[in-house]
Protein backbone atom coordinates (compact mmCIF):
# COMPACT_ATOMS: atom_id res chain seq x y z
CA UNK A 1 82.23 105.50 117.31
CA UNK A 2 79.01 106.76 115.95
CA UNK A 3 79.12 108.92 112.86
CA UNK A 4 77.11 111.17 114.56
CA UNK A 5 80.05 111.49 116.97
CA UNK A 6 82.70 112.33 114.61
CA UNK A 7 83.66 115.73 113.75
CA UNK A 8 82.89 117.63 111.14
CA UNK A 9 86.13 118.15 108.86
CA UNK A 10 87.57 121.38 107.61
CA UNK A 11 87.85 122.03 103.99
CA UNK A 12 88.60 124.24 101.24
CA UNK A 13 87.03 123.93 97.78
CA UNK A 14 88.70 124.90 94.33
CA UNK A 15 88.25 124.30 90.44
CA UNK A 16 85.04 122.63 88.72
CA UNK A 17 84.65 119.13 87.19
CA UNK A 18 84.81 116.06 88.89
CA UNK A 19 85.72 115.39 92.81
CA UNK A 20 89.56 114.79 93.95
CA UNK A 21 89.99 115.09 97.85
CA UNK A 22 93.64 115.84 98.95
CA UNK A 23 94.57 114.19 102.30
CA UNK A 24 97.53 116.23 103.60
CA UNK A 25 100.69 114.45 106.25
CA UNK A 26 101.32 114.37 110.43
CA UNK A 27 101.41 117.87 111.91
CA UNK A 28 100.28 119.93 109.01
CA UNK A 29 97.08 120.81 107.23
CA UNK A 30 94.86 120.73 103.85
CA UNK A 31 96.93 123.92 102.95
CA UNK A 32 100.00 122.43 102.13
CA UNK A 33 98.51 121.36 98.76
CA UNK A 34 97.89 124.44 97.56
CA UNK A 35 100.07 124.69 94.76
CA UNK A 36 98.77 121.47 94.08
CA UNK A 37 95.12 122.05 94.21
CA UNK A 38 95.58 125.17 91.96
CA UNK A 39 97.37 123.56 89.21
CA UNK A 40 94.32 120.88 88.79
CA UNK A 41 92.29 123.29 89.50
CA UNK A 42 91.27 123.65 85.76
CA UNK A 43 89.97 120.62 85.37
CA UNK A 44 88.83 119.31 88.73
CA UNK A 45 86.95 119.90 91.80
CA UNK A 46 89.93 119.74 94.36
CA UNK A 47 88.79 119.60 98.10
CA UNK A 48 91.99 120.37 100.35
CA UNK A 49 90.71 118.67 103.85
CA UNK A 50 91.87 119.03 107.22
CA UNK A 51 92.77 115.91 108.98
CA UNK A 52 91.13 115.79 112.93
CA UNK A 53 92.89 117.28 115.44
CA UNK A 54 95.02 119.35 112.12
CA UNK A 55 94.02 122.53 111.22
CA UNK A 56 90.73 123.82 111.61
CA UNK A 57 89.40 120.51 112.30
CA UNK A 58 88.12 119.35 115.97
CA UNK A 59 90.25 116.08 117.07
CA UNK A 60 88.55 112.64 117.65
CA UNK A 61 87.70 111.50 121.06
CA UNK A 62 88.85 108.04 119.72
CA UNK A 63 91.90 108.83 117.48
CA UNK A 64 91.96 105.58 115.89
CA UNK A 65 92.92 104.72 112.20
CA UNK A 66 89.42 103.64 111.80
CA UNK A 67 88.08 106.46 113.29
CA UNK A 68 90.48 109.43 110.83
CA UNK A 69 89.10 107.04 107.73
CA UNK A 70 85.33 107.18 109.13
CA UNK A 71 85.42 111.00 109.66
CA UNK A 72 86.87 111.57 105.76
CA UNK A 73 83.81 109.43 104.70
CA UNK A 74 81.51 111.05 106.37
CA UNK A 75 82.89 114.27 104.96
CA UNK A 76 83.10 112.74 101.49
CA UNK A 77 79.72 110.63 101.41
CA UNK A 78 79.64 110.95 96.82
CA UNK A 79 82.14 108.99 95.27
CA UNK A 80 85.71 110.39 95.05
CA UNK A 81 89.10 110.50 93.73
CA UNK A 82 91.39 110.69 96.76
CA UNK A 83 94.90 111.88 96.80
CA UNK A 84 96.22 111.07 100.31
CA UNK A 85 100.28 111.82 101.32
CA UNK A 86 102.54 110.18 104.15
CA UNK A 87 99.51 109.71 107.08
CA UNK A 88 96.81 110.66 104.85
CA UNK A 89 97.98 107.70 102.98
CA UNK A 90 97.44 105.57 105.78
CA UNK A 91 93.68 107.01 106.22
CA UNK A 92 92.89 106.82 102.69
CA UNK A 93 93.99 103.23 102.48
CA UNK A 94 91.68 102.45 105.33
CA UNK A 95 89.29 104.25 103.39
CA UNK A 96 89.56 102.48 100.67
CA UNK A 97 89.54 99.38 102.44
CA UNK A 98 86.45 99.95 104.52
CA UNK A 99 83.82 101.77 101.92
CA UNK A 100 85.77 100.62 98.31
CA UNK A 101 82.69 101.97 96.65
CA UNK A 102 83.18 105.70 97.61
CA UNK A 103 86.15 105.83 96.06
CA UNK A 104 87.02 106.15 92.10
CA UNK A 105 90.17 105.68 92.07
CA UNK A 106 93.38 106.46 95.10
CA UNK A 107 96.71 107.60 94.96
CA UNK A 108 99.61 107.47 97.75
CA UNK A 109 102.09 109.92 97.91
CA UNK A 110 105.03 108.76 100.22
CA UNK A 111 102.74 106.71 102.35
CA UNK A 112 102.92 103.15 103.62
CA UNK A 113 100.86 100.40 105.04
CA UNK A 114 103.34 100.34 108.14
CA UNK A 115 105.47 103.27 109.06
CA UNK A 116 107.32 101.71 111.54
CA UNK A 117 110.35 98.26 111.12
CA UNK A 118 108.72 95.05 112.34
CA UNK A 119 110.46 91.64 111.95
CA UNK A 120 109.41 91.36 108.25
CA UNK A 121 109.46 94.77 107.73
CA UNK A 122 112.48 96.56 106.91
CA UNK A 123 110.80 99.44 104.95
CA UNK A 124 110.43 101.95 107.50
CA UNK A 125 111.82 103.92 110.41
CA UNK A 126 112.52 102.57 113.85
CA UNK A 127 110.03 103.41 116.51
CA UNK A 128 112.54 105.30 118.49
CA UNK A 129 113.50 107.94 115.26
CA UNK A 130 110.01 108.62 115.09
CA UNK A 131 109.80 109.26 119.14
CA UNK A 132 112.35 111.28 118.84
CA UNK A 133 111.24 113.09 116.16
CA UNK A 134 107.67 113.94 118.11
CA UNK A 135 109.98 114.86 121.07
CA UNK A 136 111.80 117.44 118.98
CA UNK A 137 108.23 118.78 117.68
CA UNK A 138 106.81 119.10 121.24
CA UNK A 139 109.55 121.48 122.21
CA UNK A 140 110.45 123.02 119.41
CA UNK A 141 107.27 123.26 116.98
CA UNK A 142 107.71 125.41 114.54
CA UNK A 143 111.60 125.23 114.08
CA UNK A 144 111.26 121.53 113.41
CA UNK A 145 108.54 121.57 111.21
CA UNK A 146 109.99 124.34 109.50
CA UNK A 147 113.15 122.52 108.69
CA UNK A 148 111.07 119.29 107.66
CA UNK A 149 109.42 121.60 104.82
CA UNK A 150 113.42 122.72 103.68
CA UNK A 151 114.65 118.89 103.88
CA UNK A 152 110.47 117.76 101.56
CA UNK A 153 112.28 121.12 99.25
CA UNK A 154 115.62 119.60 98.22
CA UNK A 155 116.47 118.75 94.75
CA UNK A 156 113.71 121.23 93.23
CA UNK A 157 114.79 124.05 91.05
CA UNK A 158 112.34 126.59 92.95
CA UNK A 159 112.84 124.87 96.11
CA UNK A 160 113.56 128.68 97.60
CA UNK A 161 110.43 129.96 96.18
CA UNK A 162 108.62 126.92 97.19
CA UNK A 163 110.00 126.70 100.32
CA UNK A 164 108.93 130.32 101.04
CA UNK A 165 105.13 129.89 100.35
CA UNK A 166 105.15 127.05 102.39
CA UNK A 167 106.41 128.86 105.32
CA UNK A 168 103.74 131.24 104.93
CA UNK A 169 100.90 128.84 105.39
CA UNK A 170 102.70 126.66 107.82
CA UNK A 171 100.38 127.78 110.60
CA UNK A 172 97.58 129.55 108.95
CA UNK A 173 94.85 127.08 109.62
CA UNK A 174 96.79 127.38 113.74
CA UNK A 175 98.83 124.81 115.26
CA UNK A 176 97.75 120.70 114.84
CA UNK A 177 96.03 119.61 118.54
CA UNK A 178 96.22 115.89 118.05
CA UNK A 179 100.75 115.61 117.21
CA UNK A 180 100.51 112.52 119.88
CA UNK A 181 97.48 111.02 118.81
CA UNK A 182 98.28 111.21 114.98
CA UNK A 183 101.78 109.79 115.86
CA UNK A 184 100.69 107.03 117.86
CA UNK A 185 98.46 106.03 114.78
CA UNK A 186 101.36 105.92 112.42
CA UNK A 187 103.33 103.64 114.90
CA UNK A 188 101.00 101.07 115.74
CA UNK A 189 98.80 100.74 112.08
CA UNK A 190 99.92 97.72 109.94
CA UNK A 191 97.40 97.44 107.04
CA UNK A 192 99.39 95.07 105.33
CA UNK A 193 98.43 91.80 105.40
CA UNK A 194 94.51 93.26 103.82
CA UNK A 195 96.18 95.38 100.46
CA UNK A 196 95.23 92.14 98.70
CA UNK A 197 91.56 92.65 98.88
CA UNK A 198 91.75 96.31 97.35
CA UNK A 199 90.45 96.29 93.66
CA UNK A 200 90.40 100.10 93.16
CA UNK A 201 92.67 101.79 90.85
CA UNK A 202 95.71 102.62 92.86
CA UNK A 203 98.39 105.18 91.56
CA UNK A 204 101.94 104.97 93.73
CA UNK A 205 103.86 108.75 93.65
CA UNK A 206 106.93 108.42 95.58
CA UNK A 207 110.77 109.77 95.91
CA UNK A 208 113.53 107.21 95.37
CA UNK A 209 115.48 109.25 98.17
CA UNK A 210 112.74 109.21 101.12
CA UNK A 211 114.14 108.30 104.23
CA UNK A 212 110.82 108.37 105.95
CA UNK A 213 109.05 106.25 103.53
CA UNK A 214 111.82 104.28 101.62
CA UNK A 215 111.14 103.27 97.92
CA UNK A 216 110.92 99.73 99.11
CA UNK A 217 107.61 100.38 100.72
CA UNK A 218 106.78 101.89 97.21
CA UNK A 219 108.13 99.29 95.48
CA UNK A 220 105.82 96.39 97.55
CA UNK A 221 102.68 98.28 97.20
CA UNK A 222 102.88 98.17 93.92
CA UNK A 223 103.65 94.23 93.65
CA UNK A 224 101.06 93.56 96.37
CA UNK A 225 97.93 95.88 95.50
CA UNK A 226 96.35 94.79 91.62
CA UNK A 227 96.81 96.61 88.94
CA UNK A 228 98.63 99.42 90.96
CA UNK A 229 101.17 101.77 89.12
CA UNK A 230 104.16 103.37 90.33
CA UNK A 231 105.87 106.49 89.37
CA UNK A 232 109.22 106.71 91.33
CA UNK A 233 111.08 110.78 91.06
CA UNK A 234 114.82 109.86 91.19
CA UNK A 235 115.48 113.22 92.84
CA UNK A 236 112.82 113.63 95.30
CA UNK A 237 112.28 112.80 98.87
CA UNK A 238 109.22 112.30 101.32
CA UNK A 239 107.50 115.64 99.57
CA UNK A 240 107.35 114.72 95.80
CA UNK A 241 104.36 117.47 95.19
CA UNK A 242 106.42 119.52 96.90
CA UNK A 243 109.96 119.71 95.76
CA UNK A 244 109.30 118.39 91.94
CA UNK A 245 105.45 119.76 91.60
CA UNK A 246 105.58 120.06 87.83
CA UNK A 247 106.69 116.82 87.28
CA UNK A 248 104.48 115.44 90.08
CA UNK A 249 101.46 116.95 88.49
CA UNK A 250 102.01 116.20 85.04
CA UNK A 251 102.12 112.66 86.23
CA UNK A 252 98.99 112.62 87.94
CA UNK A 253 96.50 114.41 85.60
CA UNK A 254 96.20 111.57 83.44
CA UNK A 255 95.70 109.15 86.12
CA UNK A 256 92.87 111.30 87.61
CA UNK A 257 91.58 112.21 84.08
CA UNK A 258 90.97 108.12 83.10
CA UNK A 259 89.03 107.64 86.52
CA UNK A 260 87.10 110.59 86.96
């Protein structure tokens, strides 16, 4: 796909100082970092993007892996920090992969190299939970994404509070175009076997009870990609920013702050 081809991505803008980009997860939008983006607001220039076919962004006509990580460099052509959760993980790896140098420094948030079990591969789900999961989504949208926000909540003192903003924005930037697309992405993308060659500095943020992404996956990153560190939240699951954002924050300003 030509560049010139690719749409051109949605995003919101907040803070002053140096660049971080926040890549948001399957089915929702830049919005659900809000809380986030405020909170490093102070010391940062936080960009809350729209994944294609999410939000206010036009889909690809080629919804590829390489395509989502060629549209977010395109967008983001200066060098950046990039925080990227559960798919936008997956894109900002392949970012970071593809065009190392317009990167500072990444950080993966309940993400993984391969979301679904292969062979040598038991840190995932099984293809058929995460069918199954798209086939709940397509006919009942908004009550299953709704209760995936409750279950990202649990084990977080304001999770009520929390929970309620995020309903709020849920669909504000409309309803994702590209669930099938994105989906089909996350089940057939194994960046594995190339984490070797990334020499970037690489912060790991991830729940020890995440059934989507299990710690394991966490746990490998961080042996496989050099240098990497790892900050594991006993109580949290697939949502860290989410249902511990305090902690979650207080662990990634200084991470940010030595690679800006």
């Amino acid at each position: 796909m030509n560049l010139s081809s690719l749409p051109s991505l949605y995003f919101e803008s907040v803070g002053r100082g140096p660049d971080v980009v926040l890549v948001h997860g399957w089915g929702l939008h830049g919005g659900v970092w809000s809380r986030v983006a405020q909170a490093l607001a102070d010391e940062f220039t936080v960009h809350c993007v729209d994944l294609p076919g999410h939000g206010h962004s036009a889909s690809l006509q080629d919804y590829t892996l390489d395509n989502l990580a060629r549209a977010l460099a395109a967008t983001f052509p200066l060098p950046v920090q990039v925080v990227g959760w559960s798919l936008g993980g997956l894109a900002a790896m392949r970012w970071a992969l593809d065009a190392p140098a317009s990167l500072k420094s990444l950080t993966l948030v309940a993400s993984s190299p391969c979301f679904v079990q292969r062979a040598d591969w038991p840190h995932a789900q099984a293809v058929q939970v995460m069918r199954q999961f798209a086939d709940n989504l397509g006919g009942q949208f908004e009550q299953t994404l709704r209760r995936f926000l409750a279950l990202q909540t649990l084990g977080s003192e304001s999770a009520h509070a929390v929970l309620a903003e995020m309903k709020h924005i849920l669909f504000a930037h409309g309803r994702p175009s590209a669930l099938e697309a994105a989906l089909a992405v996350l089940e057939t993308s194994d960046v594995r076997h190339e984490l070797h060659q990334l020499h970037l500095p690489t912060h790991l943020s991830y729940g020890q009870r995440d059934a989507l992404t299990p710690i394991g996956a966490a746990r490998w990153l961080a042996s496989t990609i050099a240098g990497s560190t790892l900050t594991e939240f006993p109580q949290a699951s697939h949502a860290p920013f989410l249902s511990h954002e305090a902690e979650f924050v207080a662990d990634l300003i200084p991470f940010l702050q030595r690679h800006a």
